[in-house]
C-alpha atoms as a PDB file:
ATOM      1  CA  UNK A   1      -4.453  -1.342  17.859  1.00  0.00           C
ATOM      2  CA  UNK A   2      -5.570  -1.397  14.061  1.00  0.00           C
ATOM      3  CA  UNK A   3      -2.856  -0.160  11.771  1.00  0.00           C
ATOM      4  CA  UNK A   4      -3.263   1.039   8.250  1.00  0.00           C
ATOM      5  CA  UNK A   5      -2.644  -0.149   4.326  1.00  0.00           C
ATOM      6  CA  UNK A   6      -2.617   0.973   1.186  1.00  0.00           C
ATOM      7  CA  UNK A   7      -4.258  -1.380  -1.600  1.00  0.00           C
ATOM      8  CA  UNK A   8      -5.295  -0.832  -5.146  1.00  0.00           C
ATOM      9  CA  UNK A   9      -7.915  -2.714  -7.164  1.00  0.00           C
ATOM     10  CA  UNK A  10      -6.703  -4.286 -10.512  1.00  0.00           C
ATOM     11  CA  UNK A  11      -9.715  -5.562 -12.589  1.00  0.00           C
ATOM     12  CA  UNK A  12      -8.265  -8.664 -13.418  1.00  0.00           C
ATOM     13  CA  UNK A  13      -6.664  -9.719 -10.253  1.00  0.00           C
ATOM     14  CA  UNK A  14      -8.815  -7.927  -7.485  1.00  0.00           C
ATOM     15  CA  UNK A  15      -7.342  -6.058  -4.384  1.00  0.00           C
ATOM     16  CA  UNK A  16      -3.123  -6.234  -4.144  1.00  0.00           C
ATOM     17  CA  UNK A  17      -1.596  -4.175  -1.253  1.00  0.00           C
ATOM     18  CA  UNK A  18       1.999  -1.948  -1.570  1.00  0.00           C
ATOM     19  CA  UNK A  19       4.937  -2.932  -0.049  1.00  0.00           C
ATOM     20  CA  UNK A  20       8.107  -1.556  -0.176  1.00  0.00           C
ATOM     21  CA  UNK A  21      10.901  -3.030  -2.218  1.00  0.00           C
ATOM     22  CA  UNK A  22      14.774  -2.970  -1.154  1.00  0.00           C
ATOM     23  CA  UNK A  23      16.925  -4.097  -4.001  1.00  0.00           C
ATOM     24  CA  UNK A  24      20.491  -4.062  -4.947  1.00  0.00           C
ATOM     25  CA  UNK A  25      19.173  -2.016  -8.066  1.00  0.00           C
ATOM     26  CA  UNK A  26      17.155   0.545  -5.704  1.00  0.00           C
ATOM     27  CA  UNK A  27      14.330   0.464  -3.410  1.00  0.00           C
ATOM     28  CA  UNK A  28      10.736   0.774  -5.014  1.00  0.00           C
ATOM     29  CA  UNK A  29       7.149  -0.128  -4.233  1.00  0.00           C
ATOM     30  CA  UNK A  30       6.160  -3.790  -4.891  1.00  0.00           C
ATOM     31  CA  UNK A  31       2.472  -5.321  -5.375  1.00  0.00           C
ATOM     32  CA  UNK A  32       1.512  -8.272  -3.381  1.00  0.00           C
ATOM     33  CA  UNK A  33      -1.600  -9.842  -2.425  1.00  0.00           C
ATOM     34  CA  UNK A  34      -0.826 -10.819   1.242  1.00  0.00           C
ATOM     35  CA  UNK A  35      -1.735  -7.931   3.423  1.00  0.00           C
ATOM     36  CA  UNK A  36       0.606  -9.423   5.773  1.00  0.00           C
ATOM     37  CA  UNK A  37       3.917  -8.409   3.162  1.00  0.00           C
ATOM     38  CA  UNK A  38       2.534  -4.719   2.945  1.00  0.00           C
ATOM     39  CA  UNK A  39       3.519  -1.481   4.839  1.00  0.00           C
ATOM     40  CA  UNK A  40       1.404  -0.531   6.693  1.00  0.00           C
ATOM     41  CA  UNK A  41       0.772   2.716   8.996  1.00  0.00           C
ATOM     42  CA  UNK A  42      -0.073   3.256  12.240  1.00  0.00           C
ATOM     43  CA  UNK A  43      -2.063   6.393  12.242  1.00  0.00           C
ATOM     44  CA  UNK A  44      -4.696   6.802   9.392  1.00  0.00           C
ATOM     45  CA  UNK A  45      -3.416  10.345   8.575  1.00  0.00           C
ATOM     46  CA  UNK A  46      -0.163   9.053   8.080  1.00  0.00           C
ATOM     47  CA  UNK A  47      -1.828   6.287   5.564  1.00  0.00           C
ATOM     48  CA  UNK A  48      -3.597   9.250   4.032  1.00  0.00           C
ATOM     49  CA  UNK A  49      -0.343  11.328   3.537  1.00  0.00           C
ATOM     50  CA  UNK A  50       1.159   8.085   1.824  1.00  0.00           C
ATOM     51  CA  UNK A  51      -1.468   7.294  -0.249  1.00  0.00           C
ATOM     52  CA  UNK A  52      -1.571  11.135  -1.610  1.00  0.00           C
ATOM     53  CA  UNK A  53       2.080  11.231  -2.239  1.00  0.00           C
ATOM     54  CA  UNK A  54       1.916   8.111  -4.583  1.00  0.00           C
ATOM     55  CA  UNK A  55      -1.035   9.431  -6.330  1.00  0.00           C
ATOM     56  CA  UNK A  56       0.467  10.089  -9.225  1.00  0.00           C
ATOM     57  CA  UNK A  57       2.500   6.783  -9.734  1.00  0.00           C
ATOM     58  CA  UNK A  58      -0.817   4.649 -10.050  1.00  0.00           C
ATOM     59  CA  UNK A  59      -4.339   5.657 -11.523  1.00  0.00           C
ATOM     60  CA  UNK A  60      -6.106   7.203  -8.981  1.00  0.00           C
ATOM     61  CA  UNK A  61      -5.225   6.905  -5.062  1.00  0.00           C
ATOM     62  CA  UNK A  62      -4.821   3.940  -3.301  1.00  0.00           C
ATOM     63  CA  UNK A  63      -7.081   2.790  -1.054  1.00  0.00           C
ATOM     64  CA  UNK A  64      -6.275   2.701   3.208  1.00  0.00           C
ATOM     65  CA  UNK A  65      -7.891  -0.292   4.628  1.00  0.00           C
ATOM     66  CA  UNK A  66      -7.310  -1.888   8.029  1.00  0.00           C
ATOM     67  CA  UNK A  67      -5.519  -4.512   8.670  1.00  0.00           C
ATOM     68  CA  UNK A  68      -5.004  -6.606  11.753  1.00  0.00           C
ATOM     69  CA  UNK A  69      -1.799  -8.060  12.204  1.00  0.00           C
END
């Protein structure tokens, strides 16, 4: 069953993936560039609704690419 990330492209360091971040100091979204450490989503429209929500926190909306693990 394919499930569902969320990467952005940074021009210096190519695709990284989001992954959630739980901290003493509060949870957060971390950047890594092992697809295997992000979230990722079962449905696409849930990937979708994700990826619009944090819209705003990066410049322009992340990318939802599959991922098979």
């Amino acid at each position: 069953m394919a499930r569902y990330a969320l990467s952005i492209t940074r021009p210096s360091l190519g695709p990284v993936y989001l992954a959630a971040s739980y901290e003493q100091t509060g949870s957060g979204i971390r950047l890594t560039d092992i697809p295997e450490d992000a979230c990722s989503y079962v449905t696409y429209e849930q990937a979708c609704a994700v990826a619009k929500a944090l819209s705003h926190t990066f410049v322009g909306i992340p990318q939802i690419v599959e991922v098979g693990f």
